[in-house]
N, C-alpha and C. Protein backbone atom coordinates (compact mmCIF):
# COMPACT_ATOMS: atom_id res chain seq x y z
N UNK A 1 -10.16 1.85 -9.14
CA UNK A 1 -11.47 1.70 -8.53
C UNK A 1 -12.01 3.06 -8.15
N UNK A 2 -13.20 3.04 -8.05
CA UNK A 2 -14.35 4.28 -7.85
C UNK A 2 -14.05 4.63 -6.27
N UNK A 3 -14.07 3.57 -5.57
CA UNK A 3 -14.03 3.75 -4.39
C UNK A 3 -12.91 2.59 -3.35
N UNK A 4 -11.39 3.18 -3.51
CA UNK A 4 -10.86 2.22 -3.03
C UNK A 4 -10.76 1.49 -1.86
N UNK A 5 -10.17 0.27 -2.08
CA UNK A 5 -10.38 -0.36 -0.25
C UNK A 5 -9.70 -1.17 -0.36
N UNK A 6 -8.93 -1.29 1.27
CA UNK A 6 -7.94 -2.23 1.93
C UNK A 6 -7.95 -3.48 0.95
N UNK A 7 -9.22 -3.96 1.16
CA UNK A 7 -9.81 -5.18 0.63
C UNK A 7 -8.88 -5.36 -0.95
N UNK A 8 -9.16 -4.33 -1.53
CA UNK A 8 -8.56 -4.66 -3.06
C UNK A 8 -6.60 -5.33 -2.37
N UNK A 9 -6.17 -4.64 -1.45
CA UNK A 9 -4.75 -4.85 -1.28
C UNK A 9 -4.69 -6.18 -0.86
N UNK A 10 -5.51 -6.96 0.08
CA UNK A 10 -5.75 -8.13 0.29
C UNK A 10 -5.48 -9.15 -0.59
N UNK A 11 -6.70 -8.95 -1.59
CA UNK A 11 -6.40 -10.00 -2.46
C UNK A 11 -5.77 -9.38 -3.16
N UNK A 12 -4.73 -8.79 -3.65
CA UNK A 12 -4.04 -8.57 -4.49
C UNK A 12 -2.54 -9.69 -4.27
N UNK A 13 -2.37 -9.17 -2.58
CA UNK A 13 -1.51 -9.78 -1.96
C UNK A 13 -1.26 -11.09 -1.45
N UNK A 14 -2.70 -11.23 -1.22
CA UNK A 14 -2.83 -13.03 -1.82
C UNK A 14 -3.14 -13.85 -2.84
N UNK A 15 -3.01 -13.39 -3.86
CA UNK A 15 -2.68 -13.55 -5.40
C UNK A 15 -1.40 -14.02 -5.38
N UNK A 16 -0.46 -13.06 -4.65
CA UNK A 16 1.30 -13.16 -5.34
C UNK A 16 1.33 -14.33 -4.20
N UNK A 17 1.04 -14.26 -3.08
CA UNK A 17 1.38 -15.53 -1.67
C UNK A 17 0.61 -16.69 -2.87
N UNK A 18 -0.31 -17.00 -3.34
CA UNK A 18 -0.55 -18.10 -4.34
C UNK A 18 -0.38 -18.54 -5.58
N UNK A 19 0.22 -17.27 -5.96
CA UNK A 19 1.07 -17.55 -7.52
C UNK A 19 2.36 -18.19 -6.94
N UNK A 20 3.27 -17.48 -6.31
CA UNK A 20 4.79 -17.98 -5.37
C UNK A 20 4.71 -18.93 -4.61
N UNK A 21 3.63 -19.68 -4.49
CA UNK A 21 3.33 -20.23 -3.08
C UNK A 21 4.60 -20.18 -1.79
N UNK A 22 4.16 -19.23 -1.40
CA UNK A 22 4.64 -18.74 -0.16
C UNK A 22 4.47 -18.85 0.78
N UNK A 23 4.75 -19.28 2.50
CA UNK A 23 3.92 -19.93 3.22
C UNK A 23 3.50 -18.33 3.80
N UNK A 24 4.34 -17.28 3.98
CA UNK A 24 4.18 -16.25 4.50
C UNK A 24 4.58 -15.08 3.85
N UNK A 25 3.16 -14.27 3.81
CA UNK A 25 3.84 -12.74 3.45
C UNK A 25 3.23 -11.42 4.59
N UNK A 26 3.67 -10.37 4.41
CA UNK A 26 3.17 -9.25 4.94
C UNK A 26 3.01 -8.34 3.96
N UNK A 27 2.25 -7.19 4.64
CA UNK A 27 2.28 -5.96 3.95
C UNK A 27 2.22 -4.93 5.42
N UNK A 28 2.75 -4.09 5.28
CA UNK A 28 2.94 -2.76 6.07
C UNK A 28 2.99 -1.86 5.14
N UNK A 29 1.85 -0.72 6.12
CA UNK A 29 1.93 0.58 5.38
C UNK A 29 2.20 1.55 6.82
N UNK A 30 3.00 2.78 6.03
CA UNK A 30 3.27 3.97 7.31
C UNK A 30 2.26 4.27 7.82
N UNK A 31 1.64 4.79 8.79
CA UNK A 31 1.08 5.14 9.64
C UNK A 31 1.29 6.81 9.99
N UNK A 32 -0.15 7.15 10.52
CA UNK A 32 0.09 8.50 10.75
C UNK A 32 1.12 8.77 11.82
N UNK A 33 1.97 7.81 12.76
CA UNK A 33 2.91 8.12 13.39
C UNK A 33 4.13 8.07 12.94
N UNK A 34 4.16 7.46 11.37
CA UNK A 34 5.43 7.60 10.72
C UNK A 34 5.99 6.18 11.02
N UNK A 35 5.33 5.26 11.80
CA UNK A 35 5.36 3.68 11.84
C UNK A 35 5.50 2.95 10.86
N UNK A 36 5.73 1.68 10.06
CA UNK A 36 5.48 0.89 9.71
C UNK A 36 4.37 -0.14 9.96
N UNK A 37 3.22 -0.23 10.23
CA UNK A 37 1.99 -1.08 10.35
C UNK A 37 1.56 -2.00 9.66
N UNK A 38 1.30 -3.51 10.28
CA UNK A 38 1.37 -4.33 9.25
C UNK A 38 -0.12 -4.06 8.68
N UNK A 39 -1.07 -4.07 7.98
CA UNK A 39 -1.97 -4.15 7.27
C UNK A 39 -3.04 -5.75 7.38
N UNK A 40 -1.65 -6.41 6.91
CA UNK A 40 -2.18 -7.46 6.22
C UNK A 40 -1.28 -8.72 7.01
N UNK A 41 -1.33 -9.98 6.88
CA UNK A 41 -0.04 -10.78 6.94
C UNK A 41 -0.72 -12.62 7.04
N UNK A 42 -0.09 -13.19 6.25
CA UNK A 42 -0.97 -14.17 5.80
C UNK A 42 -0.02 -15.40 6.04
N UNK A 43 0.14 -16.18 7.15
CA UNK A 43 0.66 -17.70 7.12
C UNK A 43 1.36 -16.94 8.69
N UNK A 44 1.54 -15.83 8.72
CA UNK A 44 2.97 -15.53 10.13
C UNK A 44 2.24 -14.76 11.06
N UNK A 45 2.64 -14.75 12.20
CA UNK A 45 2.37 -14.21 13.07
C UNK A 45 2.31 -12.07 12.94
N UNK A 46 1.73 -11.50 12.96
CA UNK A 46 1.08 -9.91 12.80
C UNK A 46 2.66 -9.76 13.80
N UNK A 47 3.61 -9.17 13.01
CA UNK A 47 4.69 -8.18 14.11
C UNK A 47 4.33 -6.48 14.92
N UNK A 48 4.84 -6.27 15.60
CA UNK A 48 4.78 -4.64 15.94
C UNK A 48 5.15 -3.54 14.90
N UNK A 49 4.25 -2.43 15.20
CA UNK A 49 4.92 -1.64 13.93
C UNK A 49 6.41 -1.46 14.12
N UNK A 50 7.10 -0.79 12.92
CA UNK A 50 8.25 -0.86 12.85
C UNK A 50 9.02 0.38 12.55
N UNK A 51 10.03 0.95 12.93
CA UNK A 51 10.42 2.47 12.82
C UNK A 51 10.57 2.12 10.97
N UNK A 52 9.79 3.44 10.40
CA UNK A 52 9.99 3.85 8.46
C UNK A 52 11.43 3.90 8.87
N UNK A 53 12.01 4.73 9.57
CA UNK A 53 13.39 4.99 9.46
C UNK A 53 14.31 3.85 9.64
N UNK A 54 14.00 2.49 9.74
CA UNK A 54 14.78 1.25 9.57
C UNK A 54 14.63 0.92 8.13
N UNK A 55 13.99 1.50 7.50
CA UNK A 55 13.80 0.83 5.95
C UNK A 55 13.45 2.08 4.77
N UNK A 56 13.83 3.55 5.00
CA UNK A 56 13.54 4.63 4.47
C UNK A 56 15.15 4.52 2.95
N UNK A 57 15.87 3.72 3.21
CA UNK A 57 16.76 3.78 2.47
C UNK A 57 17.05 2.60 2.14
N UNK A 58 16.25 2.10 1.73
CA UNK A 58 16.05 0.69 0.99
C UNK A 58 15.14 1.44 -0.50
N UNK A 59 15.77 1.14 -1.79
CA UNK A 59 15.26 1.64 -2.67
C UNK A 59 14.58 0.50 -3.29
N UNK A 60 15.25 -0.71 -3.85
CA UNK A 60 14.91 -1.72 -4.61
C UNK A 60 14.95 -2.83 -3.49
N UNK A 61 14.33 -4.48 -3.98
CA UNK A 61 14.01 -5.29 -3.54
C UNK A 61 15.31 -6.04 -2.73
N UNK A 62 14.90 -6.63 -1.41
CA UNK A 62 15.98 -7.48 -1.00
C UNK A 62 15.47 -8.77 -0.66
N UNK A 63 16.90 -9.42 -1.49
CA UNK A 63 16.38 -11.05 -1.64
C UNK A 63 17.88 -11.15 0.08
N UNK A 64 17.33 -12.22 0.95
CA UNK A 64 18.17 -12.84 1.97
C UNK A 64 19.20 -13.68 1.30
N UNK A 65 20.44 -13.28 1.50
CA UNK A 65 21.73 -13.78 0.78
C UNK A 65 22.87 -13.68 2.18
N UNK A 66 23.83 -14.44 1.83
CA UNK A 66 25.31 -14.48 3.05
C UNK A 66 25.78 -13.23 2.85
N UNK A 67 26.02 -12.14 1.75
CA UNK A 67 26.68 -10.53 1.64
C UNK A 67 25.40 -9.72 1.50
N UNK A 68 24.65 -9.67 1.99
CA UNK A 68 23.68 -8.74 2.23
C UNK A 68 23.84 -7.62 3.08
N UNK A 69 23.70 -6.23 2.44
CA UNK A 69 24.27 -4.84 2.83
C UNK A 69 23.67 -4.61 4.06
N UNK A 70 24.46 -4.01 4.97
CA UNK A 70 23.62 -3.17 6.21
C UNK A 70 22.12 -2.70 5.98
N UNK A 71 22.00 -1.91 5.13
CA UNK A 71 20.69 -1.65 5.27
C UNK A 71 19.35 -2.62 4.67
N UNK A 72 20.10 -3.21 4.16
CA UNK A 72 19.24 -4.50 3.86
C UNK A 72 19.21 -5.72 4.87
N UNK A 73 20.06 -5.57 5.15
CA UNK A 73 20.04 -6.62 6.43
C UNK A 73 18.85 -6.51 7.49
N UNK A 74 19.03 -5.21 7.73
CA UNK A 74 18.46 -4.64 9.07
C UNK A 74 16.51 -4.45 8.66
N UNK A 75 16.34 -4.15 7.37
CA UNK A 75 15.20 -4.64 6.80
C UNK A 75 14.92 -6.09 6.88
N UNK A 76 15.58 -7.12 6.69
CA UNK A 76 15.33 -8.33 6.64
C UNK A 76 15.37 -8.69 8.24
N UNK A 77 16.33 -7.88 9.09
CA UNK A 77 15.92 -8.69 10.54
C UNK A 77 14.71 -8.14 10.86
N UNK A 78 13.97 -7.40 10.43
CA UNK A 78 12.90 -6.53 11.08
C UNK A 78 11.43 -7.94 10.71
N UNK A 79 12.08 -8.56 9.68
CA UNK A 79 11.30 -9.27 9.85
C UNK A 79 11.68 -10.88 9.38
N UNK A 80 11.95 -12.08 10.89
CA UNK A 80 12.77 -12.83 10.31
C UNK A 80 12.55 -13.87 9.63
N UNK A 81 11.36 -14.57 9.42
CA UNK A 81 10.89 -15.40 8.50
C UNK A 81 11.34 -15.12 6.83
N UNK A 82 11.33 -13.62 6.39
CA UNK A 82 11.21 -12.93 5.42
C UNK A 82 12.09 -13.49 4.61
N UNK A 83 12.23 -14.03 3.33
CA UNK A 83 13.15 -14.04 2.24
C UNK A 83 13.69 -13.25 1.22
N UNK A 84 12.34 -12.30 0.92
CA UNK A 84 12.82 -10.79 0.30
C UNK A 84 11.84 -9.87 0.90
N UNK A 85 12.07 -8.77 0.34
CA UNK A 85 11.46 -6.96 1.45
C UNK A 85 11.64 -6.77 0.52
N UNK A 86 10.43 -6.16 -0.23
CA UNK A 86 10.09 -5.01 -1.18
C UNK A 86 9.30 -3.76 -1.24
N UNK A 87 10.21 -2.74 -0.94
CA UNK A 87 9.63 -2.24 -0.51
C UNK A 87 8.99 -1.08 -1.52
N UNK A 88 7.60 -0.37 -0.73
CA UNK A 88 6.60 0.40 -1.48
C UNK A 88 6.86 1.86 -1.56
N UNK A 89 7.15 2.40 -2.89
CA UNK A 89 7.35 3.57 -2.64
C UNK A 89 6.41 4.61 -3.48
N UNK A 90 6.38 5.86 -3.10
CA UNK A 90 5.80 6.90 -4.08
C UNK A 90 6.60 8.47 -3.74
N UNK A 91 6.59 8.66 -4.70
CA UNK A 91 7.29 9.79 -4.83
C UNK A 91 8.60 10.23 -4.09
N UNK A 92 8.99 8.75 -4.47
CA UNK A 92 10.54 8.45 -3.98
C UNK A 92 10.74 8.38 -2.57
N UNK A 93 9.49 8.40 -2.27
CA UNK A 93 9.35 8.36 -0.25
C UNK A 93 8.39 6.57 -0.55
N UNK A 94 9.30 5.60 0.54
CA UNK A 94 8.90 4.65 1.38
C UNK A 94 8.04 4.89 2.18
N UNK A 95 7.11 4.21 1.60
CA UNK A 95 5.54 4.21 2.25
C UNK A 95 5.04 2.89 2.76
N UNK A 96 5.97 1.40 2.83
CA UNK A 96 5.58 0.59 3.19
C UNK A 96 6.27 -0.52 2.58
N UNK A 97 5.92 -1.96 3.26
CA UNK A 97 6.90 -2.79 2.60
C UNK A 97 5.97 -3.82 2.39
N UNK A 98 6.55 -4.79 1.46
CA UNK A 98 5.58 -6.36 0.83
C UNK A 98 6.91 -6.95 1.27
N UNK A 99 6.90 -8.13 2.11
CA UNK A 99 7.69 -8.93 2.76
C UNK A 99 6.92 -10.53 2.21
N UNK A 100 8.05 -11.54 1.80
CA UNK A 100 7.82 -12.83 1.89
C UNK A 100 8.56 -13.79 1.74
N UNK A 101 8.03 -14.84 2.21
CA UNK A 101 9.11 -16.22 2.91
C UNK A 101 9.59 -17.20 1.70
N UNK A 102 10.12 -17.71 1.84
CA UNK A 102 10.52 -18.75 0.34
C UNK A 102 9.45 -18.84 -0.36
N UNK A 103 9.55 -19.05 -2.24
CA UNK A 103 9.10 -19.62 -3.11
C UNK A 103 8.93 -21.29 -2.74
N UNK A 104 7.40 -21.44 -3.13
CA UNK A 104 7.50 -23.01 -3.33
C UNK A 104 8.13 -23.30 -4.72
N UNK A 105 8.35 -24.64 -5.00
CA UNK A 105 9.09 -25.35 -6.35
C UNK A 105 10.63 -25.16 -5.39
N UNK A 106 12.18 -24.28 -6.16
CA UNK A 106 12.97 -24.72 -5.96
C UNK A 106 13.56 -24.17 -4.53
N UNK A 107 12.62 -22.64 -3.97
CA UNK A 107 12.82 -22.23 -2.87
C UNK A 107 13.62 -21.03 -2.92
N UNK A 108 13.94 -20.61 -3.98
CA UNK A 108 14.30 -19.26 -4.37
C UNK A 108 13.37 -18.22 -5.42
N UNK A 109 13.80 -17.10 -4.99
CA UNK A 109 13.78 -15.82 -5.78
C UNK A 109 14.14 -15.66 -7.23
N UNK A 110 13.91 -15.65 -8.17
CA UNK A 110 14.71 -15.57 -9.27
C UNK A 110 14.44 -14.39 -10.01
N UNK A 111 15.25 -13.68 -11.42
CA UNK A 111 14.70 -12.39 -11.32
C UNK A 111 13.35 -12.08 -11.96
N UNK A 112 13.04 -13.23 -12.40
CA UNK A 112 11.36 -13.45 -13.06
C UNK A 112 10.61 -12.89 -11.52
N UNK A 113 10.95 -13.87 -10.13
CA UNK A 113 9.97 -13.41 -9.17
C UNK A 113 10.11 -11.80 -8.73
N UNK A 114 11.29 -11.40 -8.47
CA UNK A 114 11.59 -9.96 -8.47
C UNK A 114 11.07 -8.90 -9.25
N UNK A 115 11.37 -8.92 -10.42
CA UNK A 115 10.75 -8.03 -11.75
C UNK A 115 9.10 -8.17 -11.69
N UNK A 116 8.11 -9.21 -10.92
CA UNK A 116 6.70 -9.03 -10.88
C UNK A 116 6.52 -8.53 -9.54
N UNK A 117 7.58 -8.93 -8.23
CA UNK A 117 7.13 -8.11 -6.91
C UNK A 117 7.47 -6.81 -7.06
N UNK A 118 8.66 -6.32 -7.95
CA UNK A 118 8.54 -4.79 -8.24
C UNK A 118 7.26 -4.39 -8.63
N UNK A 119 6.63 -4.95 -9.76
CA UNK A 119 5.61 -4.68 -10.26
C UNK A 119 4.36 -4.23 -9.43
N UNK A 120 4.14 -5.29 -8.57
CA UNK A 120 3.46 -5.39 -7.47
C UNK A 120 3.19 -4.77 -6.86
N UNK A 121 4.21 -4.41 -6.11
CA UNK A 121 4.70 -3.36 -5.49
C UNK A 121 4.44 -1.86 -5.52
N UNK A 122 5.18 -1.80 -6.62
CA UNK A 122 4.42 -0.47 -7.45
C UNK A 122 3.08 -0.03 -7.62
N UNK A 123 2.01 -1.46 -7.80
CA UNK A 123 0.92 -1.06 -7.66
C UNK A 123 0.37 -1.31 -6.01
N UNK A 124 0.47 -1.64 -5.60
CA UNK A 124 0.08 -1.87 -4.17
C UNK A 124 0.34 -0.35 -3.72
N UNK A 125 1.59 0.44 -3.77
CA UNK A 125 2.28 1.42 -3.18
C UNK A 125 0.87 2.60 -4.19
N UNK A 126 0.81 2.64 -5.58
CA UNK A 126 -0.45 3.54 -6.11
C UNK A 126 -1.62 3.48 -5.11
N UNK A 127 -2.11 2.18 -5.06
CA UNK A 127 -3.62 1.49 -4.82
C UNK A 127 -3.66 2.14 -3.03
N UNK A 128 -2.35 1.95 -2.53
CA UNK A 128 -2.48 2.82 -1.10
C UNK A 128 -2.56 4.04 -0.85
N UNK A 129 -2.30 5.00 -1.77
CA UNK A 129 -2.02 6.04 -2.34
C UNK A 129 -3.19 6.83 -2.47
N UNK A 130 -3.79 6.09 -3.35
CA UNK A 130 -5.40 6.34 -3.71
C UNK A 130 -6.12 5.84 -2.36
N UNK A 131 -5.97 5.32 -1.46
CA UNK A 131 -6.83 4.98 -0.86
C UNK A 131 -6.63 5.86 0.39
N UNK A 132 -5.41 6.53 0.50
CA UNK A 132 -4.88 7.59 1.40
C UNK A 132 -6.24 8.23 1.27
N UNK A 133 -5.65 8.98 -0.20
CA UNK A 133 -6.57 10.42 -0.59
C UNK A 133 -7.97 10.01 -0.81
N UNK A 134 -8.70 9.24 -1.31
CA UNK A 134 -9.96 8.74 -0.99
C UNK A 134 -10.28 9.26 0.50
N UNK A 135 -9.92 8.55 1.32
CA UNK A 135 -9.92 8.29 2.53
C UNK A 135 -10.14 10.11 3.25
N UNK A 136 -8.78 10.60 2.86
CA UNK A 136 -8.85 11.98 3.21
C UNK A 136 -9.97 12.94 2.60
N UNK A 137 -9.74 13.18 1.31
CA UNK A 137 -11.15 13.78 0.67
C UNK A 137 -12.66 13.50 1.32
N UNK A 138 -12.98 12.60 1.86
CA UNK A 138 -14.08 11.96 2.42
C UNK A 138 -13.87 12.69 3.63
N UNK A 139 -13.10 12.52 4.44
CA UNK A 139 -13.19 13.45 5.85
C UNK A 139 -13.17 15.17 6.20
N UNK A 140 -12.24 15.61 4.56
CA UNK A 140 -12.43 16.92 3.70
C UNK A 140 -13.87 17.50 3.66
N UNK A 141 -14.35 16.59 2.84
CA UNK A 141 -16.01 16.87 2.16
C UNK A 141 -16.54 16.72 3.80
N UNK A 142 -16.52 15.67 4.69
CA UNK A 142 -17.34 15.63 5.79
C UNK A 142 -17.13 17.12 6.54
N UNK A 143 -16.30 17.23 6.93
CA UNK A 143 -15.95 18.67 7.67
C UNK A 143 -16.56 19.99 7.19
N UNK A 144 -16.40 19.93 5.60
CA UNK A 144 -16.81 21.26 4.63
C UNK A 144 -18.65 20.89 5.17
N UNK A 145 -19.30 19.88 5.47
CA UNK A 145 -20.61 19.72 5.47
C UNK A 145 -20.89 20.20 6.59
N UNK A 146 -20.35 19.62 7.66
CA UNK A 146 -20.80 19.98 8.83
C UNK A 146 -20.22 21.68 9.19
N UNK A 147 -19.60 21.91 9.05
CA UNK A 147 -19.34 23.66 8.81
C UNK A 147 -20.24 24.09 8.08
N UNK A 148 -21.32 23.87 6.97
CA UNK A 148 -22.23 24.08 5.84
C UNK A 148 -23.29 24.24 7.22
N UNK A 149 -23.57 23.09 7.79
CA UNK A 149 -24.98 22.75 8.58
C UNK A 149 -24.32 23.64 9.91
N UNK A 150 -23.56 23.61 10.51
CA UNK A 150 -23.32 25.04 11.56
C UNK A 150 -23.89 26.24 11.37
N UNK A 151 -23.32 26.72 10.03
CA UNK A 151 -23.56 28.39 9.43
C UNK A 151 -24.84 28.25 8.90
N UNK A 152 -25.71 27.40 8.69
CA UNK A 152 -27.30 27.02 8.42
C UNK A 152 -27.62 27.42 9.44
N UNK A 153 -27.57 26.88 10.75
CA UNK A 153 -28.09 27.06 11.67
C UNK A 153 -28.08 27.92 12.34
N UNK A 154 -26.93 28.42 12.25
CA UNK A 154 -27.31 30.01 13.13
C UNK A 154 -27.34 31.14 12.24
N UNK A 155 -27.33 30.97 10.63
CA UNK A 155 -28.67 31.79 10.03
C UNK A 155 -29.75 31.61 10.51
N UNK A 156 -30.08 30.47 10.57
CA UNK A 156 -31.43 30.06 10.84
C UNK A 156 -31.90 31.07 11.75
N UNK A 157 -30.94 30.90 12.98
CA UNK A 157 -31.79 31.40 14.02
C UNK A 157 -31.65 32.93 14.32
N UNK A 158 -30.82 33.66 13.70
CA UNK A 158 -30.89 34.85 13.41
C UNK A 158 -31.77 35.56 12.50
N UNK A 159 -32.04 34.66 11.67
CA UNK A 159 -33.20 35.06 10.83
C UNK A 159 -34.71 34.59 11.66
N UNK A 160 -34.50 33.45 11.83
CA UNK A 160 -36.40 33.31 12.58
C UNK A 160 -36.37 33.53 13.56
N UNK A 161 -35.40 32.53 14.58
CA UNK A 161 -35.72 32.62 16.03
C UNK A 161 -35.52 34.09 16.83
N UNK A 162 -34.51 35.03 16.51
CA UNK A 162 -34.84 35.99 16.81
C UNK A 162 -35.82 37.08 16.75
N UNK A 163 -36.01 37.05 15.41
CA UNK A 163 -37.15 38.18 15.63
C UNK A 163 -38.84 37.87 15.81
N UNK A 164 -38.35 36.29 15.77
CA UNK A 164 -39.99 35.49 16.04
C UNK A 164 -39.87 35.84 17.69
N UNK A 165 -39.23 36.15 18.52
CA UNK A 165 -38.73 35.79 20.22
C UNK A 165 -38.97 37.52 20.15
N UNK A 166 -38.65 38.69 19.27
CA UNK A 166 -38.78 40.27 19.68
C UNK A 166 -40.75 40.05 19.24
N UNK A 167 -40.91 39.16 18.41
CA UNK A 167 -42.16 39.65 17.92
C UNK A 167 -43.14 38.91 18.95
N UNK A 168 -42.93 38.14 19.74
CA UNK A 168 -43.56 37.16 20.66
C UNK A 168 -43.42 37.72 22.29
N UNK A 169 -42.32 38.63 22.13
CA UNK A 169 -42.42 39.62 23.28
C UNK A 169 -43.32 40.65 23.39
N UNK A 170 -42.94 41.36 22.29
CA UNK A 170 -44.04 42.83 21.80
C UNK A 170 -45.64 42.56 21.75
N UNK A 171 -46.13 41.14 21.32
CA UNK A 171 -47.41 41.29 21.34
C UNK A 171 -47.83 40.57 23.13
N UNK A 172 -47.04 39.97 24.23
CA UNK A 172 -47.40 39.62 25.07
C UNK A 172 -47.47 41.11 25.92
């Protein structure tokens, strides 16, 4: 997109909650405090952000199973409705997670559903990405303007208002 927005992540994310029928998903993205923030969250209650560093070493997707690893675990208690945590990455840095609750039909994950929330994922984690730097560039360009219209202005007035103020003295 020309001009990205939250909005596109929305429905993107409620696409997969209605392809899976899912009763609940989330999305969290980091935050300028280095948080986890939910974004989005559709059937469950909006949680508190969440320390990145509970889920910074989670590489690939976790489905909720009885031998589920420490660090997957501790991703899945972070959020407990959750059935799998997939989480969003770019440039090998965790930038956020896509969380959701059972599949409708048999009530599992299978690796058909996995191999498209990677997918997903992947683009959700771009599409935030772009919407970072969108986002930033725009406040870039704003700043470069208003520094533009500062140094306007006090040309301005070094060029007119002063010597219009010596020349408005001299003839009084």
């Amino acid at each position: 997109s020309s001009r990205p927005e939250v909005k596109t992540l929305d429905e993107v994310v409620r696409t997969i909650v209605t392809l899976l029928d899912s009763a609940n998903a989330m999305l969290a993205l980091k935050d300028a405090r280095g948080q986890l923030s939910p974004i989005l969250t559709v059937g469950a209650p909006e949680p508190a952000a969440m320390p990145i560093a509970d889920v910074k070493d989670l590489e690939a997707p976790v489905v909720r199973s009885v031998g589920t690893a420490d660090a997957a675990a501790k991703a899945l208690s972070l959020i407990g409705w959750a059935e799998i945590v997939v989480p969003l990455q770019v440039r090998n840095e965790t930038i956020g997670l896509l969380a959701l609750s059972q599949p409708g039909g048999d009530g599992y994950f299978h690796a058909r559903h996995v191999s498209l929330l990677m997918q997903v994922a992947g683009l959700l984690a771009v599409a935030s990405e772009n919407i970072h730097l969108f986002e930033s560039t725009l406040h870039l360009a704003q700043e470069h303007l208003a520094g533009q219209e500062q140094e306007r202005k006090q040309l301005a007035l070094k060029i007119h208002d002063g010597p219009l103020q010596e020349l408005s003295y001299a003839t009084s």
